[in-house]
C-alpha atoms as a PDB file:
ATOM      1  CA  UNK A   1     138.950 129.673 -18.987  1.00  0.00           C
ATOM      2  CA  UNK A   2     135.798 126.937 -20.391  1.00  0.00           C
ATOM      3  CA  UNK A   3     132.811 128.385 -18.984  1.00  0.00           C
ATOM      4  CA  UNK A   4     131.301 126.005 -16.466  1.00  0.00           C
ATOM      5  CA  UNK A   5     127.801 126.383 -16.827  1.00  0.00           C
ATOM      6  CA  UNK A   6     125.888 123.068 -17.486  1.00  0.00           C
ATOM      7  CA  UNK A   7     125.909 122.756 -21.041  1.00  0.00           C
ATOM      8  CA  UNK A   8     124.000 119.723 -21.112  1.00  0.00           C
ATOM      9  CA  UNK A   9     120.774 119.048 -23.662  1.00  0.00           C
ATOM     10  CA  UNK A  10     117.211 119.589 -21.101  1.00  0.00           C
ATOM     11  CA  UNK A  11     115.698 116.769 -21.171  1.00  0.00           C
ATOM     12  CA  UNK A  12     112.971 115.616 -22.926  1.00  0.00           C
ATOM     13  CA  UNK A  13     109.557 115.834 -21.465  1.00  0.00           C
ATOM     14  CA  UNK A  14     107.247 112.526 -21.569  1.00  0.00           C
ATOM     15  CA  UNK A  15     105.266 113.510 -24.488  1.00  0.00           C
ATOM     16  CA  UNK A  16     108.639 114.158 -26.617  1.00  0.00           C
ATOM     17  CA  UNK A  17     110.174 110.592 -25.029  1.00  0.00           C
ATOM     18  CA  UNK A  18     106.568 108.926 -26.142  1.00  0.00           C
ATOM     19  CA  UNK A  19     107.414 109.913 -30.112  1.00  0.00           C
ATOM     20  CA  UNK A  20     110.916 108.921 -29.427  1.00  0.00           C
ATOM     21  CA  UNK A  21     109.947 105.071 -28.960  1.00  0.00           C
ATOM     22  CA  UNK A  22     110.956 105.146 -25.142  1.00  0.00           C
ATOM     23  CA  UNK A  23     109.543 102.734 -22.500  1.00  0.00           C
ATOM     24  CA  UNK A  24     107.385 104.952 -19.245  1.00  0.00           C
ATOM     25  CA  UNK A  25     107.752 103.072 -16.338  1.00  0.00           C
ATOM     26  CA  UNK A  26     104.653 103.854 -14.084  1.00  0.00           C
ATOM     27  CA  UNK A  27     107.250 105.322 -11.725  1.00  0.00           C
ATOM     28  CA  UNK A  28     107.926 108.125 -14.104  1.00  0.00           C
ATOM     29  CA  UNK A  29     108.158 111.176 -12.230  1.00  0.00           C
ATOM     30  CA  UNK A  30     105.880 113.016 -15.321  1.00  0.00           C
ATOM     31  CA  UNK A  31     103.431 110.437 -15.227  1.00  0.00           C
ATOM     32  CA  UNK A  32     100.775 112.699 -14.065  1.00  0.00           C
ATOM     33  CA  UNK A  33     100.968 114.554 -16.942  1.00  0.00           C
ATOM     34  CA  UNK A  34      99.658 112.113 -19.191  1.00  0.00           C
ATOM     35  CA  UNK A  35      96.165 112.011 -17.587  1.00  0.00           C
ATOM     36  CA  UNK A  36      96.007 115.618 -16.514  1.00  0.00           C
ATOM     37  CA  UNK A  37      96.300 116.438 -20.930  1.00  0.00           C
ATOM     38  CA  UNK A  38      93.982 113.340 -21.447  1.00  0.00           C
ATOM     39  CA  UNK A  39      91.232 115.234 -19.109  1.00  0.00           C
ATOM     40  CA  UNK A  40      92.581 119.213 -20.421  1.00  0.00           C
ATOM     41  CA  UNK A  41      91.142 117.660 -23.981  1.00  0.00           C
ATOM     42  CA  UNK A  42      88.552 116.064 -22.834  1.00  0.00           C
ATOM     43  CA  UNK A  43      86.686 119.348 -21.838  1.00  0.00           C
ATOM     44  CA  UNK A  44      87.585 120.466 -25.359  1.00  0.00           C
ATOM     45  CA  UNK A  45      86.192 117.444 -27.272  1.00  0.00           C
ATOM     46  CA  UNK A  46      82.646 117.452 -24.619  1.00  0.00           C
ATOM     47  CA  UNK A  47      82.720 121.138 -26.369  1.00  0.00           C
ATOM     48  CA  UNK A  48      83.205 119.835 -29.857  1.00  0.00           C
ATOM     49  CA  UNK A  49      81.172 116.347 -29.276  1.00  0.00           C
ATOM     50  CA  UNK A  50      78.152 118.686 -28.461  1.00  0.00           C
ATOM     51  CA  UNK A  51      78.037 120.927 -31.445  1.00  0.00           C
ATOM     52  CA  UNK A  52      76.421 120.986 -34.754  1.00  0.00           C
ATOM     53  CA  UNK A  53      78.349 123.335 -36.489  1.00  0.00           C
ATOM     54  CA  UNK A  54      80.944 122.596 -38.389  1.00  0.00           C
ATOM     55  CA  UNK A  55      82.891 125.632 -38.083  1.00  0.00           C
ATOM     56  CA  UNK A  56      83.230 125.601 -34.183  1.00  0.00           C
ATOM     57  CA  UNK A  57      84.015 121.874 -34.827  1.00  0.00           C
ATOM     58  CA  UNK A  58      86.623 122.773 -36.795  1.00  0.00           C
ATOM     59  CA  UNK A  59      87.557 125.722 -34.530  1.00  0.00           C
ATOM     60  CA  UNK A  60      87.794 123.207 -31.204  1.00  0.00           C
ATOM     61  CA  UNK A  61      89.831 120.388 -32.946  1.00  0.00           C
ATOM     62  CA  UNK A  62      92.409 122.745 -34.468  1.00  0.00           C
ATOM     63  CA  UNK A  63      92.778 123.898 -30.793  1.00  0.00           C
ATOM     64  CA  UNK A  64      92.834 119.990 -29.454  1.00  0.00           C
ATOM     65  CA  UNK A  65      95.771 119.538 -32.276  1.00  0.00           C
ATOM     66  CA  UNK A  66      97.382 122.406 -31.308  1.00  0.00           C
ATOM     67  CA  UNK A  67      97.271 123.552 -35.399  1.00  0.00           C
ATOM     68  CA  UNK A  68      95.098 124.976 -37.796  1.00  0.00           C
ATOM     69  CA  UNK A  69      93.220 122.166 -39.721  1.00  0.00           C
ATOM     70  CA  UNK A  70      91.954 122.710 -42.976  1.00  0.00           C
ATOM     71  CA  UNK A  71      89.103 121.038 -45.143  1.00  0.00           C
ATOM     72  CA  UNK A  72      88.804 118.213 -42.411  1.00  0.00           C
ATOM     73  CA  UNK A  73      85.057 117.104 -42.142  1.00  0.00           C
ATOM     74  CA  UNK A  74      84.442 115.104 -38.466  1.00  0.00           C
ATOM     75  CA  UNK A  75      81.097 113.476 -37.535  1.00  0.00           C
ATOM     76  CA  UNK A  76      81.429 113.787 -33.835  1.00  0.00           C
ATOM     77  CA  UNK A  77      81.801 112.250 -31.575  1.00  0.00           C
ATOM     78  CA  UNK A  78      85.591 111.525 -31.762  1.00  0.00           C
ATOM     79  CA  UNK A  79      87.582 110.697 -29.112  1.00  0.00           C
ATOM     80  CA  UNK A  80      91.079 112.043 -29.023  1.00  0.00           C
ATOM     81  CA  UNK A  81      93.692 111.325 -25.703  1.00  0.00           C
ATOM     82  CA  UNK A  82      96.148 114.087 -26.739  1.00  0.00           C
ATOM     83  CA  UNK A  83      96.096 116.238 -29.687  1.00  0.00           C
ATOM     84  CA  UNK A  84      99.215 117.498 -29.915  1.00  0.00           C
ATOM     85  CA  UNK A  85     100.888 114.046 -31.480  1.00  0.00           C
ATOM     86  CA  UNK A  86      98.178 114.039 -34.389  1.00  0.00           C
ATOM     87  CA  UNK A  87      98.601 115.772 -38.377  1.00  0.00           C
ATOM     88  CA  UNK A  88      96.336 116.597 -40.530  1.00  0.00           C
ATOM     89  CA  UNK A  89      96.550 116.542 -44.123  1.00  0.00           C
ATOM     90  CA  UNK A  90      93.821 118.526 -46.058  1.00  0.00           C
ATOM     91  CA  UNK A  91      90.208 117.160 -47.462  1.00  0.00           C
ATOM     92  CA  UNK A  92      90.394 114.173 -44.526  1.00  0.00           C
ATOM     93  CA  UNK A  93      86.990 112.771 -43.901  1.00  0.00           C
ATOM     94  CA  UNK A  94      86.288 111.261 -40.440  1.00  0.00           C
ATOM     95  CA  UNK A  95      82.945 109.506 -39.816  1.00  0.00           C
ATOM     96  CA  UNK A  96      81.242 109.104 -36.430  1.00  0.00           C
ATOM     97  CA  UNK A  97      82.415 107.605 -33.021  1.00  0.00           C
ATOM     98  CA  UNK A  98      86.339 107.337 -34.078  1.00  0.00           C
ATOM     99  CA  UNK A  99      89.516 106.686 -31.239  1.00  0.00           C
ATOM    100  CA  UNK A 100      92.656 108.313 -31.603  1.00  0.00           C
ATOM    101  CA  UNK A 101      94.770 107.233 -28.887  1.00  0.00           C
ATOM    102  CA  UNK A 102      97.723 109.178 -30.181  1.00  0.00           C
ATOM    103  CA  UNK A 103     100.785 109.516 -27.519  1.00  0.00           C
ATOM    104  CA  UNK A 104     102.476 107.809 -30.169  1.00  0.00           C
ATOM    105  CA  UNK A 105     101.910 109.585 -32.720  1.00  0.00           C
ATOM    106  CA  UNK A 106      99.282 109.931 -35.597  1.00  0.00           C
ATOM    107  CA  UNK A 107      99.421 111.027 -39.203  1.00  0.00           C
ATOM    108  CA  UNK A 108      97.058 111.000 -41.772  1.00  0.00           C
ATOM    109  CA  UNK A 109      97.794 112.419 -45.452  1.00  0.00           C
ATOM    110  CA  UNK A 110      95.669 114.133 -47.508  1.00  0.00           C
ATOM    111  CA  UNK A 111      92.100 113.132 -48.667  1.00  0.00           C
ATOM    112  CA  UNK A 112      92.012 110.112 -46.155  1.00  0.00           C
ATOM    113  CA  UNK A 113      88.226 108.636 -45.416  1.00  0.00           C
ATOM    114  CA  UNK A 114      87.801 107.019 -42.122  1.00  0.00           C
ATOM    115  CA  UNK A 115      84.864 105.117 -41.249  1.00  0.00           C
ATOM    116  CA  UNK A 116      82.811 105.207 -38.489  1.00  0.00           C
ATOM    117  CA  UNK A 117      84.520 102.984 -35.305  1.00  0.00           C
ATOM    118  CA  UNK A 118      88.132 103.528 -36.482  1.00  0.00           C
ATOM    119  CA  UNK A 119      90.311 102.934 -33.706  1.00  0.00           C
ATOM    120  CA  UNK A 120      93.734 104.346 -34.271  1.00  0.00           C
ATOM    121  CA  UNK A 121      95.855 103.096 -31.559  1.00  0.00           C
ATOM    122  CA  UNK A 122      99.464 103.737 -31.010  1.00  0.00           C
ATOM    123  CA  UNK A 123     100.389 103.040 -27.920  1.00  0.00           C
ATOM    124  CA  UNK A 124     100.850  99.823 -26.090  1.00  0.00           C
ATOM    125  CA  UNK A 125     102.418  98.029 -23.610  1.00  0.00           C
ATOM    126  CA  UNK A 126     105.570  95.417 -22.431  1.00  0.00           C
ATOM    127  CA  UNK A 127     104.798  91.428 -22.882  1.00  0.00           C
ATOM    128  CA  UNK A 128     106.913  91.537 -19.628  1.00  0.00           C
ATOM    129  CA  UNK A 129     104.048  91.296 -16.781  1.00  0.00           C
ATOM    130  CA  UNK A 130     106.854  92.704 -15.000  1.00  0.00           C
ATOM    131  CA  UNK A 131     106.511  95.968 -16.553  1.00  0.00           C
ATOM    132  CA  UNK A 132     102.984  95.368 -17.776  1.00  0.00           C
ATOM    133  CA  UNK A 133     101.841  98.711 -16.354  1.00  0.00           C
ATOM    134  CA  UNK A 134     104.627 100.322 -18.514  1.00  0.00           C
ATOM    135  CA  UNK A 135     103.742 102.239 -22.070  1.00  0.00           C
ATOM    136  CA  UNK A 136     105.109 102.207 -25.101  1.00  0.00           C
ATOM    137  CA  UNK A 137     103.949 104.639 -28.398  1.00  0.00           C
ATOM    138  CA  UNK A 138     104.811 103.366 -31.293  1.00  0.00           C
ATOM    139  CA  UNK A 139     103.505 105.735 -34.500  1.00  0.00           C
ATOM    140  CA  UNK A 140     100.599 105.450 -37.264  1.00  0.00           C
ATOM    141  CA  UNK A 141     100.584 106.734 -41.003  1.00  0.00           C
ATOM    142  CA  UNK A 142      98.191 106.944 -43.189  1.00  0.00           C
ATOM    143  CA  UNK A 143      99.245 107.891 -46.537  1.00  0.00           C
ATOM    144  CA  UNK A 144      97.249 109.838 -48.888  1.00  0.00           C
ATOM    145  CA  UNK A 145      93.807 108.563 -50.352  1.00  0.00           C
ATOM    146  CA  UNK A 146      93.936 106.067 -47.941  1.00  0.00           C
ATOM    147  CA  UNK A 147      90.036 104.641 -47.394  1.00  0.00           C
ATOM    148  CA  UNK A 148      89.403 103.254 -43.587  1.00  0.00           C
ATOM    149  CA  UNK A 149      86.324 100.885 -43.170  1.00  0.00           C
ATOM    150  CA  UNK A 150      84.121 101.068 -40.465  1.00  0.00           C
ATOM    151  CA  UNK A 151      85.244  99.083 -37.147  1.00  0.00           C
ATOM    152  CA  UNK A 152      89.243  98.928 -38.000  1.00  0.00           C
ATOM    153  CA  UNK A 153      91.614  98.679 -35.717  1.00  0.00           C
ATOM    154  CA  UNK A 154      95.212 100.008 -36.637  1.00  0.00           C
ATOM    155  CA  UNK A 155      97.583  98.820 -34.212  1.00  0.00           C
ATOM    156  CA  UNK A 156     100.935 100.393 -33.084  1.00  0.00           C
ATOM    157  CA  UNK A 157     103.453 101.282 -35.312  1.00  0.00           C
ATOM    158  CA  UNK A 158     101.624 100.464 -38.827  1.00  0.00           C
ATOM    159  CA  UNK A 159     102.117 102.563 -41.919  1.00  0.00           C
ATOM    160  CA  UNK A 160      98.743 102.279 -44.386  1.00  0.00           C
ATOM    161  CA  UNK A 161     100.189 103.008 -48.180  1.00  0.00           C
ATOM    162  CA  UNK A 162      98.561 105.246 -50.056  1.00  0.00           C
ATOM    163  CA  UNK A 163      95.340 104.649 -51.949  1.00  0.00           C
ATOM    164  CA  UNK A 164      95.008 101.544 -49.662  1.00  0.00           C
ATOM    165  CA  UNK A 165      91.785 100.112 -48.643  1.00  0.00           C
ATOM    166  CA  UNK A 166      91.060  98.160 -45.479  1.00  0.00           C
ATOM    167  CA  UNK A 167      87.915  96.646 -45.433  1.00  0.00           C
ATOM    168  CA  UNK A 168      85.411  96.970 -42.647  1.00  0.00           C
ATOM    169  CA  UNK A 169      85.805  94.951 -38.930  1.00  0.00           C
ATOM    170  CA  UNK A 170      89.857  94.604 -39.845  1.00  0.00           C
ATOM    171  CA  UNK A 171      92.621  94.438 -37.436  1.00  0.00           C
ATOM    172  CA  UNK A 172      95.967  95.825 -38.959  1.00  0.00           C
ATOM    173  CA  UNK A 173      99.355  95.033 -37.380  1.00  0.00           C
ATOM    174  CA  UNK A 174     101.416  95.095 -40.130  1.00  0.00           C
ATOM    175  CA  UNK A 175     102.486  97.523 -42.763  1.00  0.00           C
ATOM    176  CA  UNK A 176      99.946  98.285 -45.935  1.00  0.00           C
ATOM    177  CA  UNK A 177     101.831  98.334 -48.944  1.00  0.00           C
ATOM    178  CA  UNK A 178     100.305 101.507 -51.980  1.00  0.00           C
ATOM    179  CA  UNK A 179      97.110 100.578 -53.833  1.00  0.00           C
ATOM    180  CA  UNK A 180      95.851  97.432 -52.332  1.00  0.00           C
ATOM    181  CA  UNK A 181      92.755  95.641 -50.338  1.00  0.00           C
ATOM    182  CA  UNK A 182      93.391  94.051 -47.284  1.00  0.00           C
ATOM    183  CA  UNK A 183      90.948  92.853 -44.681  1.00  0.00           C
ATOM    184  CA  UNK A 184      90.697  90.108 -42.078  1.00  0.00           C
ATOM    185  CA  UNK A 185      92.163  89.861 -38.617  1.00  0.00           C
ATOM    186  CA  UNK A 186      94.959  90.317 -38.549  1.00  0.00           C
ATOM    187  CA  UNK A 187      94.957  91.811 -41.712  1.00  0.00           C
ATOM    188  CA  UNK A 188      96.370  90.650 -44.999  1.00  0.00           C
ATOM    189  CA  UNK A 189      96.362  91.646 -48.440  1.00  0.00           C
ATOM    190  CA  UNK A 190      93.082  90.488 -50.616  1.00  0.00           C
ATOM    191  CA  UNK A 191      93.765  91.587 -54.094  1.00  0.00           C
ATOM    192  CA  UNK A 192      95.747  95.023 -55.669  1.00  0.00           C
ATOM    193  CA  UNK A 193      93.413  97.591 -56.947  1.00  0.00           C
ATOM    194  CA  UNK A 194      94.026  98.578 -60.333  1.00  0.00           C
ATOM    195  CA  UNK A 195      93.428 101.898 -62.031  1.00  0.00           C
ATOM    196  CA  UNK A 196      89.959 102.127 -63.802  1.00  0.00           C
ATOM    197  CA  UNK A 197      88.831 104.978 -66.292  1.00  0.00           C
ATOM    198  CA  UNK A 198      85.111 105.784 -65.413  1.00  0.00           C
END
């Protein structure tokens, strides 16, 4: 006789359904949870905002990501609305007074260099004022040897290619393709860079 247990999948919790490209309606019954992690990191990163020691800044992040970080230099403050969605490659330099807003997810390759004021959003929400108050994560990557200027803003859903350069105050809502300049708002491609021997 077929056992009659429910054998169906648990569900996903709202953080998991974020990364999956699914619409929260503000009627979600785990909608709580989203600002009760916001304000769990927050007492973390008023911890790590506050030091001057780069080993218990280290030490707090890698706790806020929920993973062991390694060769990562931050100039705090950062600003980080949940951890858990956000990788770390190694030798990734982060300059002061950064966002992360990162239910969608966040991933930065190796030897990355972020200027101060990056604002790395992924999240967003419907064009329907209908379901305005709904959100929507869409994720961010930023391939390896990547350089950030200072004041970008990388929108929802963009991929940066690697040993791309966007130049300072730019707004990015498109893909970057590999090894290129691109600046502006919205951004757009200014010239390719070309290998040099120095």
């Amino acid at each position: 006789m077929p056992n009659s247990q429910n054998t169906l999948t648990p569900q996903l919790d709202i953080f998991e359904r974020l990364l999956a490209g699914e619409t929260i309606l503000p009627n979600d019954p785990e909608i709580h949870r989203l600002r009760d992690e916001s304000f769990a990191v927050k007492k973390l990163l008023i911890k790590m905002n506050n030091s001057s020691d780069s080993d218990e800044i280290t030490k707090v992040l890698s706790k806020i990501l929920n993973q062991e970080v390694q060769n990562i230099a931050v100039f705090t403050p950062l600003y980080i609305n949940y951890g858990k969605n956000i990788n770390f490659g190694k030798n990734v330099f982060i300059n002061f007074d950064c966002t992360f807003l990162a239910l969608g997810g966040i991933t930065i390759e190796d030897d990355v260099l972020i200027g101060p004021k990056v604002s790395l959003i992924t999240e967003n929400h419907p064009l329907d004022p209908k379901l305005r108050k709904a959100l929507i994560g869409k994720p961010i990557h930023i391939k390896k040897n990547a350089w950030i200027g200072a004041n970008v803003t990388v929108l929802p859903g963009v991929t940066i290619g690697e040993n791309a350069v966007i130049a300072a105050g730019a707004v990015v809502s498109k893909d970057v393709p590999d090894n290129v300049v691109v600046g502006g708002i919205p951004a757009k491609i200014i010239k390719k860079i070309e290998n040099e021997i120095i």
